[in-house]
Protein backbone atom coordinates (compact mmCIF):
# COMPACT_ATOMS: atom_id res chain seq x y z
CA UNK A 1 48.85 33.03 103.88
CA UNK A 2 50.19 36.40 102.01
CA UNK A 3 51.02 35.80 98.58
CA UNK A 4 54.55 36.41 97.79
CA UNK A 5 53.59 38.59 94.76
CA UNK A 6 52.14 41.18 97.42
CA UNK A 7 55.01 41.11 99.71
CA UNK A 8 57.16 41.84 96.60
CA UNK A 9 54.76 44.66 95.66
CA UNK A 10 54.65 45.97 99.35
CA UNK A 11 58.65 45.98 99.39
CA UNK A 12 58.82 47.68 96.24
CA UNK A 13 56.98 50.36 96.99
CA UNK A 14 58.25 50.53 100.38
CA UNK A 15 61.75 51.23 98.96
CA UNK A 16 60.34 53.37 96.38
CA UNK A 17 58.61 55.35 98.90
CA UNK A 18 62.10 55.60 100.82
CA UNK A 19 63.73 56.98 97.56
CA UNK A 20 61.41 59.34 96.61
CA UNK A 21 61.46 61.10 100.70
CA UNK A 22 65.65 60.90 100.32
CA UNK A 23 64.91 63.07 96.77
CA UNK A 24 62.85 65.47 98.38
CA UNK A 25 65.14 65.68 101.49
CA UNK A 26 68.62 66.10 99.18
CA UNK A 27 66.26 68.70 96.64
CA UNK A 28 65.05 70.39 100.09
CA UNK A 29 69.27 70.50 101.06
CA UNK A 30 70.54 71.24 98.04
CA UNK A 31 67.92 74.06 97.66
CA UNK A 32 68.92 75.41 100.99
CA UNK A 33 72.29 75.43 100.48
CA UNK A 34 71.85 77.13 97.30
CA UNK A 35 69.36 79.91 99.11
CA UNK A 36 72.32 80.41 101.50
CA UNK A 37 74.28 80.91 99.20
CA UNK A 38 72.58 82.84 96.72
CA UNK A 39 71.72 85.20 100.36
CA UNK A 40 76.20 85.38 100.81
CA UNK A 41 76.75 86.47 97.32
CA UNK A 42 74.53 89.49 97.52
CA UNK A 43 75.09 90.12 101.16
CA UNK A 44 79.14 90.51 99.84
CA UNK A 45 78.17 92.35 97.35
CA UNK A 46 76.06 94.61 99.26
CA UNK A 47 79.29 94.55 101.37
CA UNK A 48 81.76 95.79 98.54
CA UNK A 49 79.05 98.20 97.26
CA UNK A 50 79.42 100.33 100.69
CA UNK A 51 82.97 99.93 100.61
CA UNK A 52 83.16 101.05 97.02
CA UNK A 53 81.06 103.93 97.77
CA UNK A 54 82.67 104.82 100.50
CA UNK A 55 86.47 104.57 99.68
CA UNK A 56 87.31 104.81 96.23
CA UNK A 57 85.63 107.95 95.32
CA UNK A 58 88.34 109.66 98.23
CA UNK A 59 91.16 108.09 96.71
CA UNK A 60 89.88 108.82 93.29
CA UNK A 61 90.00 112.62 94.45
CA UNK A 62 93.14 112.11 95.80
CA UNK A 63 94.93 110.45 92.47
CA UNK A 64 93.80 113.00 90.39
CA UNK A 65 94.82 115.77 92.22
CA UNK A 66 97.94 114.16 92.74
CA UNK A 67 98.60 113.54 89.19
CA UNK A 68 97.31 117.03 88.17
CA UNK A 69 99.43 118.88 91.00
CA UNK A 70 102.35 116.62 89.17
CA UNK A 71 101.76 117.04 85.95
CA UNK A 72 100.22 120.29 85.41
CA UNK A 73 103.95 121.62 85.03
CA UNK A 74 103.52 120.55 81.54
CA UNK A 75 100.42 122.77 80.82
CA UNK A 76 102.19 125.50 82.62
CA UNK A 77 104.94 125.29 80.33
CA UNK A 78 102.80 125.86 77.22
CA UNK A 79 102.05 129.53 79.02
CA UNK A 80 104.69 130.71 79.39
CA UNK A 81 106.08 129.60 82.42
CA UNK A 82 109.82 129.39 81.59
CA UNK A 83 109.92 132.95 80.57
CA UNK A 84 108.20 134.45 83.19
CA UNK A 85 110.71 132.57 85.34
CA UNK A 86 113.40 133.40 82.92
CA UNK A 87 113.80 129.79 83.04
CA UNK A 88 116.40 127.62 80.27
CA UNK A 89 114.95 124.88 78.71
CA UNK A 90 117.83 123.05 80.82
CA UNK A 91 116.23 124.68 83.82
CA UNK A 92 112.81 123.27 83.64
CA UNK A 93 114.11 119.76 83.28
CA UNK A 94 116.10 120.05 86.53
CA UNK A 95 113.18 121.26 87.82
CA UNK A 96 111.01 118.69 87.09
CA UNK A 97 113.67 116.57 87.94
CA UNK A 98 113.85 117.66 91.61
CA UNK A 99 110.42 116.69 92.30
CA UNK A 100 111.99 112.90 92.11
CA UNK A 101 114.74 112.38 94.79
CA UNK A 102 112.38 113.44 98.01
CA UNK A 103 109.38 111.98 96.51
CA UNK A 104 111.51 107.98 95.86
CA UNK A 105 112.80 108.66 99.49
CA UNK A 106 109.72 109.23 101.15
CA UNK A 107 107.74 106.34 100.07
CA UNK A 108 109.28 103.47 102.37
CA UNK A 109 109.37 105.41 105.59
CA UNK A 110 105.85 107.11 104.88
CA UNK A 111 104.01 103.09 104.56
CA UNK A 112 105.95 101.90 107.58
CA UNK A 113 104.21 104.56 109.71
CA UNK A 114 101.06 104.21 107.88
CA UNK A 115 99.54 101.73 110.48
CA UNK A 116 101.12 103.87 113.59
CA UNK A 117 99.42 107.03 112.43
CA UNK A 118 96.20 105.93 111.29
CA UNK A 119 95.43 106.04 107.48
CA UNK A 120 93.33 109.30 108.11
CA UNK A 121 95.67 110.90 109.34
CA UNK A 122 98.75 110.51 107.32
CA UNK A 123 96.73 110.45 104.33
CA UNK A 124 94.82 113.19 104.56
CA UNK A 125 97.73 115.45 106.10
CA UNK A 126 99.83 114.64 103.04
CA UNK A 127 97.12 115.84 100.95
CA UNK A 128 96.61 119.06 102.68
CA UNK A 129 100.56 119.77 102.57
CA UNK A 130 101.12 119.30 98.56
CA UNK A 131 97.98 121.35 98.13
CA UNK A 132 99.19 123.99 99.69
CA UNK A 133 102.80 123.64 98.17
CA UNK A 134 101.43 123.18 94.87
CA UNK A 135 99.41 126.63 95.29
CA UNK A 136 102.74 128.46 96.22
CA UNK A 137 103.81 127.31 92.86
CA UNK A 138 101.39 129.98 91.68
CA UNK A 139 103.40 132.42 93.59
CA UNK A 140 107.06 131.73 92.57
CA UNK A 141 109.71 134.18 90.55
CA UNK A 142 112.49 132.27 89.75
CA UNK A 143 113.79 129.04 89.14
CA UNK A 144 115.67 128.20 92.77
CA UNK A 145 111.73 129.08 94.39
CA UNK A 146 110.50 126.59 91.91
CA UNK A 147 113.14 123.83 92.03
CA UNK A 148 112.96 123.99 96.27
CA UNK A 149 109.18 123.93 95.74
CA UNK A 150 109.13 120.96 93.11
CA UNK A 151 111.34 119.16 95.74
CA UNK A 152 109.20 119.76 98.73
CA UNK A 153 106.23 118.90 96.63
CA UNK A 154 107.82 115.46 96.13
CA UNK A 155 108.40 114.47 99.51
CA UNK A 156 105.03 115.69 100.67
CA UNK A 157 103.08 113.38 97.63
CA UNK A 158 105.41 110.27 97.89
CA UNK A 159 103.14 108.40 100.75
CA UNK A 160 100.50 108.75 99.05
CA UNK A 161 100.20 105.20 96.26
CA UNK A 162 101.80 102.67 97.95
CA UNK A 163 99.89 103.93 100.91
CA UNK A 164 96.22 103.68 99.33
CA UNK A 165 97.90 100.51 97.94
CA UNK A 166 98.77 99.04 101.23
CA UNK A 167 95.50 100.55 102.48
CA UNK A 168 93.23 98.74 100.08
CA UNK A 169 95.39 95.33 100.35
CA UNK A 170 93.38 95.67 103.90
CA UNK A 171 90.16 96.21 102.85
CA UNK A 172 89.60 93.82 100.11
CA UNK A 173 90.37 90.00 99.36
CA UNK A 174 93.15 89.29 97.03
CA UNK A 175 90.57 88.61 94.16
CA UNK A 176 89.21 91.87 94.65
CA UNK A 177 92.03 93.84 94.46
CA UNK A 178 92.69 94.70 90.72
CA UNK A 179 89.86 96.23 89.68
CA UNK A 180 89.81 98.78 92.51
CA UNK A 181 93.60 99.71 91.67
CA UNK A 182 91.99 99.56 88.23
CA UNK A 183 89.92 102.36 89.13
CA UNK A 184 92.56 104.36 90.75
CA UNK A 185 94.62 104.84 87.69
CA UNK A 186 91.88 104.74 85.98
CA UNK A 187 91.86 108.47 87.69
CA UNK A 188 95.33 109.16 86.27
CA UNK A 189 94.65 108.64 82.73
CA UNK A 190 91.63 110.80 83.18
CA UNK A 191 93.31 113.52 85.52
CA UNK A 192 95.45 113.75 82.23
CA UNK A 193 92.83 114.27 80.00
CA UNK A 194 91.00 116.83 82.60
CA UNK A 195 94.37 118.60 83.47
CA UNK A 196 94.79 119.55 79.89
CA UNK A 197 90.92 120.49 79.66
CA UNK A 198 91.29 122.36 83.04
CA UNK A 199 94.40 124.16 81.84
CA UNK A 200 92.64 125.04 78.79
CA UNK A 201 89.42 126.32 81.01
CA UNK A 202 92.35 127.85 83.33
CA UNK A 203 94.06 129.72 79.93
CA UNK A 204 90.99 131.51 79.22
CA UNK A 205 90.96 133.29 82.36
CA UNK A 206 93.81 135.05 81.41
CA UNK A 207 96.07 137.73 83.36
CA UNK A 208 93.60 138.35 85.93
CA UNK A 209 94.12 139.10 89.72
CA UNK A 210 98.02 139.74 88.94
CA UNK A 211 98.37 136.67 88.15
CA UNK A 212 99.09 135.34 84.63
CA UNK A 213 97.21 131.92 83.27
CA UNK A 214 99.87 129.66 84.14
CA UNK A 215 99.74 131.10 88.03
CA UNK A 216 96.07 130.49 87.99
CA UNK A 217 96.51 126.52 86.98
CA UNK A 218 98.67 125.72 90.35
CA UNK A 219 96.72 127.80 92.70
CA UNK A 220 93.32 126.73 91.88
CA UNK A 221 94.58 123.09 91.42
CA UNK A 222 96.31 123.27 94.78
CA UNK A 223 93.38 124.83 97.03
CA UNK A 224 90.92 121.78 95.22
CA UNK A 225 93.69 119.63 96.78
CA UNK A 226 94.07 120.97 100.06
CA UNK A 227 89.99 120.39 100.25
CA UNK A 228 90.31 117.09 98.98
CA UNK A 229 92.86 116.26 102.00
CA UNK A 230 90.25 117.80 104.53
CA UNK A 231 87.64 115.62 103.23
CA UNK A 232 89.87 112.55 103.71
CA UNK A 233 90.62 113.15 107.00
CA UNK A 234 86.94 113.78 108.17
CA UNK A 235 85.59 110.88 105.85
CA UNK A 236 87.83 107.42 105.44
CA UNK A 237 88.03 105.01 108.30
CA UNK A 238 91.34 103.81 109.19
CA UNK A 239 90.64 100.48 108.70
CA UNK A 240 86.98 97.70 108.63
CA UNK A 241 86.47 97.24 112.46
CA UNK A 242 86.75 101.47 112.75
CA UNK A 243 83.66 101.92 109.61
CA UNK A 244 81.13 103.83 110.97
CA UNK A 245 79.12 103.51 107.45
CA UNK A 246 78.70 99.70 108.14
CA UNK A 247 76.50 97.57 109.94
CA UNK A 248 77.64 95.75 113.01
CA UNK A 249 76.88 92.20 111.58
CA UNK A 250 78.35 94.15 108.16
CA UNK A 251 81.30 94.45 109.76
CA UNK A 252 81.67 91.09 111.11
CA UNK A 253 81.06 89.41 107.73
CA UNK A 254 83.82 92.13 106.13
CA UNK A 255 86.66 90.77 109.02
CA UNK A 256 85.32 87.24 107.90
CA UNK A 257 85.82 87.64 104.62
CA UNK A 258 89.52 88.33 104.93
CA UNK A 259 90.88 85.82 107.86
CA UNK A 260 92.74 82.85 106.14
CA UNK A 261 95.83 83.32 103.99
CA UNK A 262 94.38 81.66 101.32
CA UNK A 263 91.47 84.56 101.13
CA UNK A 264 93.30 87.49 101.76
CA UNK A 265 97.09 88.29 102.49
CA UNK A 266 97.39 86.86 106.22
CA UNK A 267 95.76 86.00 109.16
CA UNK A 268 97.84 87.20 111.97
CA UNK A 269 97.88 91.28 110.43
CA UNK A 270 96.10 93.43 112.59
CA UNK A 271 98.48 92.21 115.76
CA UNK A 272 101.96 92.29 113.68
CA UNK A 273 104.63 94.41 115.76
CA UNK A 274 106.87 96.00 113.23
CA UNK A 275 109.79 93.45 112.66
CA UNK A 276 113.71 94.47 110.54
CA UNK A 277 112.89 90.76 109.50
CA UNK A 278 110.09 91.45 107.48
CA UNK A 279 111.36 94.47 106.01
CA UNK A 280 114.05 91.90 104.78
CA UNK A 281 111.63 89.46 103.51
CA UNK A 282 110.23 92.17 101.04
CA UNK A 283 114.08 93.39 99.85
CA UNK A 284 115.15 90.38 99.37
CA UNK A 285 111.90 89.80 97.76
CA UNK A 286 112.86 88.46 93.54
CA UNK A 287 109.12 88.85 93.02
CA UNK A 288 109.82 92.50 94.42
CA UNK A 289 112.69 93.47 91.71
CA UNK A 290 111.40 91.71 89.04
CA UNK A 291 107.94 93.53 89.31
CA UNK A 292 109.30 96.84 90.11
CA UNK A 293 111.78 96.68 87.09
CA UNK A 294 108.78 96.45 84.75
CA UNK A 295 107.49 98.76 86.45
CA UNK A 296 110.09 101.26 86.26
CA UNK A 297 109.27 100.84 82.28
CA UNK A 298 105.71 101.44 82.24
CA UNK A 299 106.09 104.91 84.75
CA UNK A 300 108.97 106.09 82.35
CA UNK A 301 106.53 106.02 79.70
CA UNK A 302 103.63 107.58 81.63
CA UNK A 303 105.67 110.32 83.46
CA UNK A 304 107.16 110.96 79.81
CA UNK A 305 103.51 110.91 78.35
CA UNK A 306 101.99 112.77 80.76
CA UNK A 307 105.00 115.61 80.79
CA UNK A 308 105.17 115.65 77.13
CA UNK A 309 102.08 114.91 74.89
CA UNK A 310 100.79 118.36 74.60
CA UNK A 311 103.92 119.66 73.51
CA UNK A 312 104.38 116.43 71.21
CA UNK A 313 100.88 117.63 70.19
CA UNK A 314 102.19 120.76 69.06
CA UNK A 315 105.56 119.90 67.40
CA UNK A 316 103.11 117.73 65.12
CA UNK A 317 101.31 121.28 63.97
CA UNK A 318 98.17 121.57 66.71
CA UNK A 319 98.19 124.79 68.54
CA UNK A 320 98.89 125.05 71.89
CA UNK A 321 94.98 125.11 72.65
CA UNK A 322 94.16 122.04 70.01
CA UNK A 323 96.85 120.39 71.81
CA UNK A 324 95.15 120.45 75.21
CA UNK A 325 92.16 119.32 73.73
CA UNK A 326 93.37 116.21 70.95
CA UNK A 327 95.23 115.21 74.12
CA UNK A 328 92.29 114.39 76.43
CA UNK A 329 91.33 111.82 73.53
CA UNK A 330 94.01 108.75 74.35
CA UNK A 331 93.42 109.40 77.82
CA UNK A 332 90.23 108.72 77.80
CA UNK A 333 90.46 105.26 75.83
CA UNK A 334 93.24 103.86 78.32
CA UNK A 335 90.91 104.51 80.87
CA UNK A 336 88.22 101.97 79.41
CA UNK A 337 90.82 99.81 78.53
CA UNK A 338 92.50 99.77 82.43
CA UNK A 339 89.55 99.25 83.71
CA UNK A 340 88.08 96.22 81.25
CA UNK A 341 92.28 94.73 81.86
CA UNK A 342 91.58 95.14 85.67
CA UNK A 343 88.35 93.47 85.86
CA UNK A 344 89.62 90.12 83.65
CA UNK A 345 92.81 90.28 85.72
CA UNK A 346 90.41 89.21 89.01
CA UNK A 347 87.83 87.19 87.12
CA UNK A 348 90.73 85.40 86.08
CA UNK A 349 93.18 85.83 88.98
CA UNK A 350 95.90 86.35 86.83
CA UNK A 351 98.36 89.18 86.94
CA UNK A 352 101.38 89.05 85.62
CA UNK A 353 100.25 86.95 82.27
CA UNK A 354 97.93 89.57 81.75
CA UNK A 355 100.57 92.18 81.51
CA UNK A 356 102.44 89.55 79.09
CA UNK A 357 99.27 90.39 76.66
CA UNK A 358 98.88 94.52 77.19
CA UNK A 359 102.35 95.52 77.32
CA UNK A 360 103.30 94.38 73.92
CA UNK A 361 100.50 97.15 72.92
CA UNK A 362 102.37 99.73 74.33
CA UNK A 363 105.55 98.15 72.85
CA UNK A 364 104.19 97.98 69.11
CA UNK A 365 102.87 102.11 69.42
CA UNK A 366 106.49 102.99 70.32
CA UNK A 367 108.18 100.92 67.98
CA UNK A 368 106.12 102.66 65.03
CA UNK A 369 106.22 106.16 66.61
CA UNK A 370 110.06 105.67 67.41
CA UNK A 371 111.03 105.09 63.60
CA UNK A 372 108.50 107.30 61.39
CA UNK A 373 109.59 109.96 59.82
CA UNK A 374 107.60 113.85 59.41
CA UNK A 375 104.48 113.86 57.30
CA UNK A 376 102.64 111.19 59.22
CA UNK A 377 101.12 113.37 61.79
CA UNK A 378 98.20 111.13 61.63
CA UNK A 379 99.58 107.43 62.23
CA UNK A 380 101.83 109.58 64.89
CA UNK A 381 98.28 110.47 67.17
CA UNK A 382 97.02 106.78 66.15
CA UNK A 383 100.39 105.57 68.01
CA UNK A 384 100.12 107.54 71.47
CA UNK A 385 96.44 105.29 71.49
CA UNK A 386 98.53 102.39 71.74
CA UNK A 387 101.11 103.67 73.84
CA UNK A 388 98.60 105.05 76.12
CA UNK A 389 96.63 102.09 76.65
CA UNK A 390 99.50 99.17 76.69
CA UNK A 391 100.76 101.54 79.84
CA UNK A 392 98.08 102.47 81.17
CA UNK A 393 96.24 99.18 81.36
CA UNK A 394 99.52 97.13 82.33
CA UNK A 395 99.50 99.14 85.71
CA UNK A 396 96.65 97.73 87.87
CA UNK A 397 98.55 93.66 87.31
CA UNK A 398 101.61 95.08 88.53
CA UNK A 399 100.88 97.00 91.27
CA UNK A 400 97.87 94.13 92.74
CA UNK A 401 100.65 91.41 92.14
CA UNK A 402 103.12 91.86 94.23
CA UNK A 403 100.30 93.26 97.21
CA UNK A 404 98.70 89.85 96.39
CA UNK A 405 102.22 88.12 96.84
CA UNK A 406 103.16 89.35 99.98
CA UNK A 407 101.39 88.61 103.46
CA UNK A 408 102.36 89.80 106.63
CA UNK A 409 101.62 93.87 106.74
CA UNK A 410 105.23 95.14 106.95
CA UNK A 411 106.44 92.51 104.80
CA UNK A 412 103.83 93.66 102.02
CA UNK A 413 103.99 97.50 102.98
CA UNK A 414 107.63 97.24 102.18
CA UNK A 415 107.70 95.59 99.92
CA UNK A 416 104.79 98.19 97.65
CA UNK A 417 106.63 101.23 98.67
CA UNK A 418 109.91 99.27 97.59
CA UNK A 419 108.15 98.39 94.29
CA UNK A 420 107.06 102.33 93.89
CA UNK A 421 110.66 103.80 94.87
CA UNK A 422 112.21 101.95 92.25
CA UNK A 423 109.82 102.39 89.48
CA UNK A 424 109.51 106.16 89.98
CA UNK A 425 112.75 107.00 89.34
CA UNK A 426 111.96 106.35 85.82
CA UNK A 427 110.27 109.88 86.17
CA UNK A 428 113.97 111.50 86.87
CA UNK A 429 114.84 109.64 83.72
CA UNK A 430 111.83 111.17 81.62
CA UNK A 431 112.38 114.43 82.54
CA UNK A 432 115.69 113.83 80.84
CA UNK A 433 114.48 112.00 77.75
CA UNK A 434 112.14 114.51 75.80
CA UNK A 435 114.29 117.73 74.94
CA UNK A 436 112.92 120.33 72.58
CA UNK A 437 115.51 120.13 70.75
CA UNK A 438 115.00 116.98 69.77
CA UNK A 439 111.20 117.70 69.03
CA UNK A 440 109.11 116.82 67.03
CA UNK A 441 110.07 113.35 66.40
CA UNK A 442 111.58 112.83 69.60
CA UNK A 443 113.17 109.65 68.48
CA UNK A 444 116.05 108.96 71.04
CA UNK A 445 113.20 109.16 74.06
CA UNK A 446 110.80 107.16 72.11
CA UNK A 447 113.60 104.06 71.76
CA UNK A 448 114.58 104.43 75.18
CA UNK A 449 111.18 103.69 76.83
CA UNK A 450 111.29 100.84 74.10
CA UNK A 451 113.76 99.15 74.98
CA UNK A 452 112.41 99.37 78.84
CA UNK A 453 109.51 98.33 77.91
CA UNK A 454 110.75 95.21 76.26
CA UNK A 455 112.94 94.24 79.07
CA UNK A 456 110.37 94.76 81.36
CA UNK A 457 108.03 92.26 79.34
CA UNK A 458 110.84 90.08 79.72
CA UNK A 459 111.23 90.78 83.85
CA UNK A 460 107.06 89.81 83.50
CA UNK A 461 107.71 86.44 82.12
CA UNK A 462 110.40 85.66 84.12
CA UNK A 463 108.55 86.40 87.44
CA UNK A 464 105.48 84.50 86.56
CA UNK A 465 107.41 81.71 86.24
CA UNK A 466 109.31 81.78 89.60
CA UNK A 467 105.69 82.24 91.07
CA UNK A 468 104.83 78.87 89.36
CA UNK A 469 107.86 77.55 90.87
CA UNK A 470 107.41 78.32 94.27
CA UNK A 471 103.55 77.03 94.18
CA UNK A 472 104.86 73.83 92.53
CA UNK A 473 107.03 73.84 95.96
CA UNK A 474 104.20 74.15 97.91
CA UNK A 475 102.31 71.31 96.70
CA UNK A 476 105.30 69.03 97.36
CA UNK A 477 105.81 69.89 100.81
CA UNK A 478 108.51 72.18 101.02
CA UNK A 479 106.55 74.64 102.85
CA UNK A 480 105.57 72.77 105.66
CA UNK A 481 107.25 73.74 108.01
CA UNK A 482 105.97 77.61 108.02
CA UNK A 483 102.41 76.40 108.92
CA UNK A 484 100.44 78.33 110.85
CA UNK A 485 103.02 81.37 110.64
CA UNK A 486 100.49 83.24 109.26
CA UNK A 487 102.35 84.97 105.99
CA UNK A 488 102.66 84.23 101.70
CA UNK A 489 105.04 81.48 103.30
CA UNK A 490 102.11 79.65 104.52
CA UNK A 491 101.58 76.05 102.04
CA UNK A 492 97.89 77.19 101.85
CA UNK A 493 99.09 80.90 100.57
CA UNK A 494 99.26 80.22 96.65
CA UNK A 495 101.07 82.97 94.55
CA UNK A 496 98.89 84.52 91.59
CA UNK A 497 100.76 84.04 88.21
């Protein structure tokens, strides 16, 4: 007869036995789940390392040529440029007001044909054409030559953000999405700094060739854009399933990684048929208004800025050399801040509470700069830091917000160009604000931007929280019945604050 103490003893270690193998087997699982995991994360980021590569440095190219072939108007002017044209101060401002109307106009039409086209195609055509019109500047004699130019220069450029915008809202998942818009405008802040550098560089050459140094700054600017625009057109892929530089098992986990609204910004994209309904959706859009009116802030102050610093520079006592130079300087620090701003904006997936934080920057630099009187030359440069990088960095949020808010292509391609149109007519306004006669101090156009800045922190606030409201919506059911329609109406489709 066994004795019961061994039967207890065999049981125990039976079920011991049993315990330890289910530890090994959930250690074994959980290890292999982690290994697949750990093997996804770099595999994705092996993924956005070729797209990076690939597609950013183009559209960096093509944002700083745009932004110099803009801009560089402002160098010009410290040439000589009005005089040679026999130009009124009056003049110029009309001038650089005409590049606005075309430009605004363009942007809607020029995204809803994006798709239709191909990206290469319209994108890199567009860049060609304001090369080449931006060269002709170089060529020009009077002011009606450089106000038609200006113009046609507008309408040739204003496809060219909201499509890389709409472009990129294709390419990456919503979470990725700030930090590469990041690193666009990133490219503005430093196409500011190397525009006045280059126009410096430019200056030196003199009056060479028959043409004087403020000649030589559009037509070497314009044929480095017109090679830009070749480049894009040989180079970017229209769109993931088209990119030759990827892997065919690369590509499938890049289509993966954006199907399901709750990834990327709709399911049901790449067959959309154009739809008036859509185009609707986006107009009658709050998120679209409220965004785009703080918007139209933040590009008032950087068209202003970007137009005006050097001369600013000057009026302070810095020749018009020193002022190409010292101007480089707050450039260059909004571009580290955009970029650090764009990166916690997708770690944290937060947009618009993220511009609650920088824009009040910008708002404090004016504020000081606005109401200071002569003599403080120094706190005056210490304020365009401020102004430079509450601007600056408030950009990426806004622009990845609203892309990340809208699902359904035409629905979000209106919607960015809408956002766009509106906010750059702030540049008509700052071509306005900044007269010389009311230089050095410019007071009136610092208080105007301001106050637009203010409001627009207010137009922030209010539209993160109708975002909260619609999510809180969603999580009590009344979005339910747009399942499965495959757009930002979808109940699994949460809006980023």
């Amino acid at each position: 007869m066994s004795h019961p103490v061994m039967h207890s003893e065999k049981g125990s270690r039976s079920i011991q036995a049993e315990y330890l193998s289910k530890t090994r087997d959930d250690e074994a699982l959980a290890i292999g789940v982690s290994h697949e995991n750990h093997e996804l994360h770099i595999s994705t980021q092996k993924l956005l390392w070729k797209l990076d590569t690939r597609i950013l440095p183009l559209f960096i190219l093509l944002v700083l040529c745009s932004f110099l072939d803009r801009t560089n108007v402002g160098n010009a002017k410290l040439y000589h440029l009005e005089a040679d044209l026999g130009m009124t101060n009056a003049q110029y401002n009309q001038g650089l007001t005409a590049f606005y109307p075309l430009y605004i106009a363009g942007e809607i039409p020029s995204n809803l044909v994006l798709k239709k086209v191909t990206p290469r195609i319209w994108i890199g055509s567009m860049a060609f054409l304001w090369g080449l019109i931006c060269m002709c500047i170089g060529f020009i004699h009077n002011f009606a030559q450089f106000a038609s130019l200006r113009a046609i220069l507008g309408l040739a450029e204003g496809g060219l953000f909201p499509g890389m915008v709409l472009y990129l809202s294709t390419i990456y998942a919503r979470s990725e999405l700030a930090l590469r818009i990041g690193v666009l405008y990133t490219a503005t802040s430093l196409s500011s700094a190397f525009g006045g550098l280059l126009a410096r560089a430019m200056a030196a050459i003199g009056d060479r060739g028959g043409l004087s140094a403020w000649r030589w700054i559009f037509v070497i600017e314009g044929l480095f854009t017109m090679s830009v625009g070749v480049a894009v057109f040989l180079v970017l892929p229209n769109n993931i399933a088209t990119a030759t530089f990827l892997r065919e098992d690369e590509r499938a986990v890049a289509l993966q990684r954006l199907k399901g609204v709750e990834h990327s910004t709709g399911g049901q994209e790449t067959e959309e048929k154009f739809a008036w309904s859509e185009v609707r959706r986006a107009v009658l859009n709050p998120q679209t208004w409220l965004s785009a009116s703080a918007y139209f802030g933040l590009l008032t102050g950087i068209y202003s800025f970007g137009l005006f610093l050097p001369t600013i520079l000057a009026g302070i006592g810095y020749t018009a050399n020193a002022a190409q130079l010292w101007s480089a300087i707050p450039y260059s620090v909004a571009a580290c801040t955009t970029l650090g701003v764009a990166f916690l904006s997708d770690r944290l997936k937060l947009r618009g509470c993220m511009m609650l934080c920088t824009m009040p920057i910008a708002i404090i630099g004016y504020a000081v700069i606005a109401n200071i009187g002569d003599g403080h030359s120094k706190i005056k440069y210490g304020m365009t830091f401020m102004m430079a990088t509450g601007i600056y960095s408030s950009v990426p949020p806004v622009l990845t917000w609203l892309a990340n808010n809208s699902a359904g292509h035409y629905k979000r391609a209106t919607a960015a160009a809408l956002q766009l149109a509106i906010a750059n007519c702030g540049g008509i306004l700052a071509s306005f604000i900044y007269p010389n006669r009311e230089g050095p101090e410019y007071q009136k156009g610092h208080t105007i931007v301001l106050a637009l800045l203010t409001a627009g922190w207010f137009s922030i606030l209010a539209n993160v929280l109708y975002c909260a409201h619609i999510n809180r919506d969603k999580v009590m059911g009344k979005f339910d019945k747009y399942a499965g329609c495959g757009d930002d109406r979808e109940p699994a489709f949460k809006m980023i604050l």
